[in-house]
Every structure is written in structure tokens, then in C-alpha cells.
Protein backbone atom coordinates (compact mmCIF):
# COMPACT_ATOMS: atom_id res chain seq x y z
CA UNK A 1 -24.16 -15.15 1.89
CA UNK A 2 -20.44 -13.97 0.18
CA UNK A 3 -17.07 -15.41 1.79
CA UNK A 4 -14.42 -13.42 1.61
CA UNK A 5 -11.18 -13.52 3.37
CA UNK A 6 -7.69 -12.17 4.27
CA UNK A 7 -4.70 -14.53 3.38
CA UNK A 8 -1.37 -13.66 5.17
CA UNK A 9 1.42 -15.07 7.23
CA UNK A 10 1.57 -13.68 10.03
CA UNK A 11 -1.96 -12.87 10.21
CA UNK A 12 -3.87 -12.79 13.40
CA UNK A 13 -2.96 -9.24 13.66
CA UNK A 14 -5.22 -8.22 10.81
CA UNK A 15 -7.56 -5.25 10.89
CA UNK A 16 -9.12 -6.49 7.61
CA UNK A 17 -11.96 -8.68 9.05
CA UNK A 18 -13.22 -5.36 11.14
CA UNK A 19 -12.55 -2.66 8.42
CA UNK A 20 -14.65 -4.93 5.83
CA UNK A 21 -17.36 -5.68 8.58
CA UNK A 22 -17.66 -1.83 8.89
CA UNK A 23 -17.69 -1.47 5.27
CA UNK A 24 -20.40 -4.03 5.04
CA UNK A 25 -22.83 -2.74 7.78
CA UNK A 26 -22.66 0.84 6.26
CA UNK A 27 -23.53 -0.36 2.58
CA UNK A 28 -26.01 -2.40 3.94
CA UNK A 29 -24.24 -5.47 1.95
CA UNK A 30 -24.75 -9.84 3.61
CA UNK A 31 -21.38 -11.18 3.64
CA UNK A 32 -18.60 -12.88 5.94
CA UNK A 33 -14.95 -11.66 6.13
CA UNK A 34 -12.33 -13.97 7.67
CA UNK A 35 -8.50 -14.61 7.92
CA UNK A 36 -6.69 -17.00 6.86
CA UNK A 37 -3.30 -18.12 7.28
CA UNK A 38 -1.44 -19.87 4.84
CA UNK A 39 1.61 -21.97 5.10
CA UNK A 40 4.49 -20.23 3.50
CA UNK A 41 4.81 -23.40 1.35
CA UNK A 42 1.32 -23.71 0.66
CA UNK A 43 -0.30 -20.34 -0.27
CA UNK A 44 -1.74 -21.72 -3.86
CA UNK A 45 -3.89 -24.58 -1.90
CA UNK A 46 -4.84 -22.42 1.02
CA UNK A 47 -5.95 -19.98 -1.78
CA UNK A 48 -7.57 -22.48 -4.34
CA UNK A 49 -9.53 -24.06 -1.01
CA UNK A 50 -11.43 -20.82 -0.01
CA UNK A 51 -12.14 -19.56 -3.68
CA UNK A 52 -13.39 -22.77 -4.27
CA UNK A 53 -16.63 -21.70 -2.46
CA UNK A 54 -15.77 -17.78 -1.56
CA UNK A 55 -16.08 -14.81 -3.70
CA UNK A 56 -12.73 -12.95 -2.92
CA UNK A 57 -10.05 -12.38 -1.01
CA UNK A 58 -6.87 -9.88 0.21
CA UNK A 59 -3.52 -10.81 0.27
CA UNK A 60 -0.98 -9.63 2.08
CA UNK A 61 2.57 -10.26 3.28
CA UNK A 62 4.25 -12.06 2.25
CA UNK A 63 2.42 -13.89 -0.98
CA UNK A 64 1.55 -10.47 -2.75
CA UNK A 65 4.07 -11.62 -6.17
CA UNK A 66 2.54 -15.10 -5.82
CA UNK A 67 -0.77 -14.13 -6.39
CA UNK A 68 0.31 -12.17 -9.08
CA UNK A 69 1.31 -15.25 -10.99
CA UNK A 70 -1.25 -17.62 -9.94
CA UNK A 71 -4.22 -15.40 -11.12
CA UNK A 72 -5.42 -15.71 -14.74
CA UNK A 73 -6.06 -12.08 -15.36
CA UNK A 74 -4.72 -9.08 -14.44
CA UNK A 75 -6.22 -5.03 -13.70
CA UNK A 76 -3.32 -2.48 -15.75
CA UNK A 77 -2.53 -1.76 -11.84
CA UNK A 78 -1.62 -5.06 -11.10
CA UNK A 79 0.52 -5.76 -14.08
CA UNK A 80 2.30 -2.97 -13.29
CA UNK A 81 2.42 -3.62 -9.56
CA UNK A 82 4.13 -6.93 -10.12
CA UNK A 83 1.70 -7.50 -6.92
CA UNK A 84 -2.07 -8.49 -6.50
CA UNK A 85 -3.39 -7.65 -3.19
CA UNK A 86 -7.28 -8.39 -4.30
CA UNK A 87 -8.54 -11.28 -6.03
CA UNK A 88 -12.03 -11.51 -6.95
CA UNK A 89 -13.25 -14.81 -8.57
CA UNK A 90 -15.17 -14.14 -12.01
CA UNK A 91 -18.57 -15.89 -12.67
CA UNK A 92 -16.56 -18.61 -15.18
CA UNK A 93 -14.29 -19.38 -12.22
CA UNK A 94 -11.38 -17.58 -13.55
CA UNK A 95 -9.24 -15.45 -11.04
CA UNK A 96 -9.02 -11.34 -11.51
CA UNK A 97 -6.18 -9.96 -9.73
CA UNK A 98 -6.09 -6.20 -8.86
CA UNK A 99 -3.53 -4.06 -6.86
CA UNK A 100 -5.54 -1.38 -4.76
CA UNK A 101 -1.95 -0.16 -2.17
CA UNK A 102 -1.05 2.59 -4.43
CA UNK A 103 -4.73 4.00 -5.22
CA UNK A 104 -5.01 3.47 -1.25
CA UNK A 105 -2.20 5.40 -0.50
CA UNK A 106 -2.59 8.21 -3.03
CA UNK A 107 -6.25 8.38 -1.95
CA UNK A 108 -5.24 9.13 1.88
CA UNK A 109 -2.38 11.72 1.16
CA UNK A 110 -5.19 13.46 -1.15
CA UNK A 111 -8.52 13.51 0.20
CA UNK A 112 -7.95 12.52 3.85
CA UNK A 113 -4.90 14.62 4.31
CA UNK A 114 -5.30 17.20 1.71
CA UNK A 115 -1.70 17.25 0.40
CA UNK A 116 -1.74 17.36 -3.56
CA UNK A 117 1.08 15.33 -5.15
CA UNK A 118 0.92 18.06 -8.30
CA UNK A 119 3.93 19.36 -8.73
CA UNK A 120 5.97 18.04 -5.70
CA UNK A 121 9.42 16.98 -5.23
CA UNK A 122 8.33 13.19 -3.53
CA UNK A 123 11.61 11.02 -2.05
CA UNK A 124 10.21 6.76 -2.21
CA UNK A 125 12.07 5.07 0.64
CA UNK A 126 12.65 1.54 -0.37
CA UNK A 127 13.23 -0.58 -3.72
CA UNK A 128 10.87 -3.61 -2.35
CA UNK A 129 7.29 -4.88 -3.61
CA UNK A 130 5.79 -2.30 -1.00
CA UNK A 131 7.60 0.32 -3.24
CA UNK A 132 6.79 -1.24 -6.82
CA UNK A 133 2.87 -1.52 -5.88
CA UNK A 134 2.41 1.95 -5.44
CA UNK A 135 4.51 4.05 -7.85
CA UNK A 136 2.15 3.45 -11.14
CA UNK A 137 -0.85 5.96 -9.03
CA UNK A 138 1.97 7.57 -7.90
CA UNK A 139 3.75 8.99 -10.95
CA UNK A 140 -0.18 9.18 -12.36
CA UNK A 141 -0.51 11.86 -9.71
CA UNK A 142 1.80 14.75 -11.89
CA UNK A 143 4.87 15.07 -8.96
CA UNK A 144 7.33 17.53 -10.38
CA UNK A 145 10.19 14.26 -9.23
CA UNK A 146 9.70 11.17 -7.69
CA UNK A 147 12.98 9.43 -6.52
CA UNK A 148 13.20 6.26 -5.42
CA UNK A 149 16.27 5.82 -2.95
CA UNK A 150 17.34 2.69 -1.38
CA UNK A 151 20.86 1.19 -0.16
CA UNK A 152 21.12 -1.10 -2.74
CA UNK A 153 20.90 1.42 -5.35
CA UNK A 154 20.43 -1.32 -8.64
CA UNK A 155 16.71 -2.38 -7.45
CA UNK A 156 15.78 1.27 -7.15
CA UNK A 157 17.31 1.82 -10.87
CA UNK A 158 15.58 -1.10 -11.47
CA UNK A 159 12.38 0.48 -10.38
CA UNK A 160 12.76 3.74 -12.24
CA UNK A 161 13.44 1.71 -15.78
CA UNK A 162 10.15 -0.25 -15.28
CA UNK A 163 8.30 3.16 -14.45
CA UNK A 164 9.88 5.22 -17.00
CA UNK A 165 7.53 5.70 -19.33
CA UNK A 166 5.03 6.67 -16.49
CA UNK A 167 6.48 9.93 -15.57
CA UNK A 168 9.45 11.78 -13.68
CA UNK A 169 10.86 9.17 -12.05
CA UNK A 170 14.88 8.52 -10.76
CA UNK A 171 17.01 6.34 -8.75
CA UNK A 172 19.24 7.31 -5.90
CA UNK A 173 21.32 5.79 -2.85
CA UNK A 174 21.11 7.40 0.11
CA UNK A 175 24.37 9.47 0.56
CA UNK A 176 23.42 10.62 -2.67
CA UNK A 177 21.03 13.35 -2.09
CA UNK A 178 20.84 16.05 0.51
CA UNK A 179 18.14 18.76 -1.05
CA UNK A 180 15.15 18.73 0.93
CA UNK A 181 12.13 17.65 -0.99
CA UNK A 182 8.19 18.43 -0.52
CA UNK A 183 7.01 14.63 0.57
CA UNK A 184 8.88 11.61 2.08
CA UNK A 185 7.33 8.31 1.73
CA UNK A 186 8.96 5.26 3.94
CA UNK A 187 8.10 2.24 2.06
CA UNK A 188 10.48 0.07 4.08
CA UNK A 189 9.88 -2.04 7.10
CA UNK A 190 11.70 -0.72 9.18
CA UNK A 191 9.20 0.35 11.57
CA UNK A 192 8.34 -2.77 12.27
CA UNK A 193 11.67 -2.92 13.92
CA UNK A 194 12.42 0.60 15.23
CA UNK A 195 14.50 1.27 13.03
CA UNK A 196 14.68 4.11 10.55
CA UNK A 197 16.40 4.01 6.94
CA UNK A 198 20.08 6.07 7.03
CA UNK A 199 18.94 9.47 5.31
CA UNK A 200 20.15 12.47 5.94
CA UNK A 201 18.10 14.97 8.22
CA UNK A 202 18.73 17.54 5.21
CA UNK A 203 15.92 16.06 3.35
CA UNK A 204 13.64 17.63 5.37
CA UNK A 205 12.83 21.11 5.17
CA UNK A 206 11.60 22.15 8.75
CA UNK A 207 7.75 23.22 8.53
CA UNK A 208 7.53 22.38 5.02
CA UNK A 209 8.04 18.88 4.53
CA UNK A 210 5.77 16.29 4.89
CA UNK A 211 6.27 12.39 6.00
CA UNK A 212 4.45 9.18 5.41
CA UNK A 213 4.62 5.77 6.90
CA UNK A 214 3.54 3.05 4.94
CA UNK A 215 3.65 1.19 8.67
CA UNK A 216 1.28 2.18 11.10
CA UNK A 217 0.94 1.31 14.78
CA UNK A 218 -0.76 2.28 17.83
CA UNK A 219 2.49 5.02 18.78
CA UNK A 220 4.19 7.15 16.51
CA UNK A 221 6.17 4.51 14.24
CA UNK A 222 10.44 4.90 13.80
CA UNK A 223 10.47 7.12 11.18
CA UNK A 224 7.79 9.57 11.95
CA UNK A 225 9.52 10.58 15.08
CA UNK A 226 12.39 10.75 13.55
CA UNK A 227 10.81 13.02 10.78
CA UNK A 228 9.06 14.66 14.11
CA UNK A 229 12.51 15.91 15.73
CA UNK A 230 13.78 16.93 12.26
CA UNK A 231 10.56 19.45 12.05
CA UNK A 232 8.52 17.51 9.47
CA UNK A 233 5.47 19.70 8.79
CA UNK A 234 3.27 16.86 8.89
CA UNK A 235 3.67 13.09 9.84
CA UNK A 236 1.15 10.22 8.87
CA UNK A 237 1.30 6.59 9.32
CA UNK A 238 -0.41 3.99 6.86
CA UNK A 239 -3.73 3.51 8.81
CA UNK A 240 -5.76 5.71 6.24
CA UNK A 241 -3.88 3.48 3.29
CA UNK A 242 -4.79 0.01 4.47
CA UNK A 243 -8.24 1.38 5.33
CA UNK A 244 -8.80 3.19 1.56
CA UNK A 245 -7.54 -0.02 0.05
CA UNK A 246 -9.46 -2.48 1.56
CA UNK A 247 -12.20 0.09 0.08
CA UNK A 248 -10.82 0.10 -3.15
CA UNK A 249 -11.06 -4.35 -2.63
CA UNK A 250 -15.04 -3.69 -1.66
CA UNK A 251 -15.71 -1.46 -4.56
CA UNK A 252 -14.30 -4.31 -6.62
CA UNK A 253 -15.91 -7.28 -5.15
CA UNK A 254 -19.61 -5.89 -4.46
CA UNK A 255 -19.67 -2.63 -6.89
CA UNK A 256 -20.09 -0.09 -4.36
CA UNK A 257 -17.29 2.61 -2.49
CA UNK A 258 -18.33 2.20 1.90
CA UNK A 259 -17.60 5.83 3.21
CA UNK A 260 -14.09 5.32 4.62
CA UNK A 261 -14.15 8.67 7.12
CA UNK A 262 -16.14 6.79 9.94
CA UNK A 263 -14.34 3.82 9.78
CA UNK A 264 -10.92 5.40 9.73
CA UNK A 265 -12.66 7.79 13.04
CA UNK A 266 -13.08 4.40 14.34
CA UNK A 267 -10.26 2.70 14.40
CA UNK A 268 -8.14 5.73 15.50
């Protein structure tokens, strides 16, 4: 049997070990998922330890940019990403990193909730790795404008110089701009703390605009009420994103796409 695992700290909160048990039993696939957490001085020998034997694994916070330099190739997405969030070990025992957040997240805004990013006016909330890992499918998706704002206003112009070349893509802090735009993506954490980043309520365009949550949790995160009471036509949290990457890991690792609808159905 395969060994693959999930290597995070924290970690016991994981829904990776289910969502790739699900994926397994519908593709009719023999292979153990676990989790794994690493010491946040230790991540390479936690790592190194598992692949030694195992086939794969997922990272996640907060040793995404480690991976990235501790694998010894790279997928275009990764390299872009800065970020690997799937490593699968290659027959010579070399390491492939991969980045599979921004496919996951474009994937769920498209096909699960039907919004095409053609043509629209997207705002990026947030400068971080969480940010840089998913503009590349992003911009690759034709939006009219993506901006990335964030309070320090250098890393998101820092952002939009790496991305440049990629499409439409601009830098803003957030008392800059006041136009409402088509999509808001919150690629901060600050959910996790109920909190919500300072942007104006302009931005949204009651009944029109749309609001995503890179976060997810069992209520209504922060910033989706918030976009809620400002009239947000439609407000999603990340569930559909961590569920259509972890597919986008399987595909990877065993060459086959698991039917995400059912499990998504379940964990909802």
C-alpha cells in the first residue's frame, strides 16, 4: 500500500486525511493518508523521514516556502507560487514540488460556483504566500483587473512586479480605492481571528458583487458577514478550495481526478 501524509503545524485540525480517504474509496485506489506534525525547527527531517518510505505528501501552514526550497524540482505553478503545497517523490528518489491552491481556488469559483473570472474587475486581499500561490491561475483566468491591496502597500507592489508579465495586474493600499469591483477575494487570515481587513464598504456593489474566503469554518467566517451586511451578491468560504486542491494533489500522485461534488456534499 501508498503512504501519504499531511505535514503542518498546527495540524490536528486537518480535513486532509478524510477528503483523501473519500477520494480514495471513490477511485477505487489502496492507500493510507495521515498527518503529521512537524516541529517548526524541524520540518526538513520530519519531511525526509516519511518520504523515505511514503509516496507523497501536503504541506501546509506554515512550511509552504520551505518546501519550495527543499524540493529538487519544481511544476511552472510552483516556481511561480514561491510555495509547494504537494510533493510527490519521483521513482529516482528525487522530490517534485507542485502548487495546486490557486488551480483549487479558480476551480471552485468556476465550476462549483459558476462565476467566470473573464473579464472581471477581481480586488486580492492580502500581499502574503496565501496571496502569491494563487495569482499565476488567477491572472491565467483573463480578469479585465486584478488588484492586489494590502496595508503594507510595497509587498503587494512587490506582488504585481513578479506577476507582470502574466496579465492585468496592480498594487493598491487600502484607502486607495473606493470603486466597487465584480469579485473580492480575502486572502488574509483574518478570519481566523474575527477580524476583517479595513476596506471600505464601497467596494461592494450591493447585489452584484461577489466575496470569497480563502478561510472557511463551520459559521459564516469575519469577512463574509461583513460582505453579507454590505449586500454582497454572493459569499463563499474556502471549503470547495481546500477540497479541489487536495484533488488537484490526487490527480498528481495516483494519475486520476476523484469527483469532488460528493465529497464537498459531504463535508458541508
Amino acid at each position: 500500500m501508498d503512504h501519504y501524509a499531511v505535514i503542518g503545524n498546527p495540524i490536528e485540525h486537518s480535513k486532509s486525511p478524510l477528503i483523501h480517504r473519500m477520494f480514495a474509496e471513490q477511485t477505487g485506489q489502496q492507500l493510507s493518508y495521515e498527518t503529521l506534525l512537524a516541529p517548526l525547527d524541524d520540518f526538513t527531517g520530519t519531511l525526509r523521514e516519511f518520504l523515505a518510505t511514503g509516496q507523497g505528501v501536503n504541506i501546509t501552514v506554515p512550511f509552504k516556502e520551505q518546501a519550495w526550497a527543499i524540493v529538487d524540482q519544481r511544476t511552472a505553478a510552483a516556481e511561480r507560487a514561491g510555495a509547494v503545497n504537494t510533493i510527490l517523490r519521483l521513482p529516482d528518489g528525487q522530490l517534485l514540488g507542485d502548487n495546486t491552491d490557486g488551480k483549487g481556488l479558480v476551480r471552485d469559483i468556476q465550476h462549483n460556483a459558476g462565476l467566470s473570472l473573464a473579464g472581471l474587475k477581481i480586488l486580492l486581499v492580502g500581499a502574503g504566500g496565501a496571496s502569491r500561490g494563487v495569482l499565476q491561475p488567477l491572472l491565467e483566468a483573463a480578469p479585465e483587473q486584478l488588484c492586489v491591496v494590502n496595508r503594507t502597500v510595497e509587498k503587494a507592489e512587490h506582488l504585481a512586479a513578479i506577476f507582470a508579465d502574466m496579465g492585468p495586474i496592480s498594487a493598491a493600499g487600502f484607502d486607495w480605492i473606493e470603486e466597487p469591483v465584480d469579485l473580492i477575494i480575502n486572502a488574509t487570515s483574518a478570519s481566523l481571528h474575527g477580524e476583517v481587513p479595513a476596506m471600505s464598504p464601497d467596494l461592494i456593489r450591493p447585489g452584484h458583487t461577489w466575496c470569497y474566503d480563502m478561510m472557511y469554518s463551520k459559521e459564516p467566517t469575519a469577512f463574509n458577514r461583513w460582505a453579507s451586511e454590505q449586500g454582497a451578491a454572493r459569499c463563499i468560504d474556502g471549503l470547495g478550495m481546500l477540497v479541489e486542491q487536495a484533488a488537484e494533489a490526487f490527480l498528481l500522485w495516483r494519475g486520476v481526478r476523484p469527483d469532488t461534488a460528493p465529497v464537498l456534499t459531504a463535508l458541508r
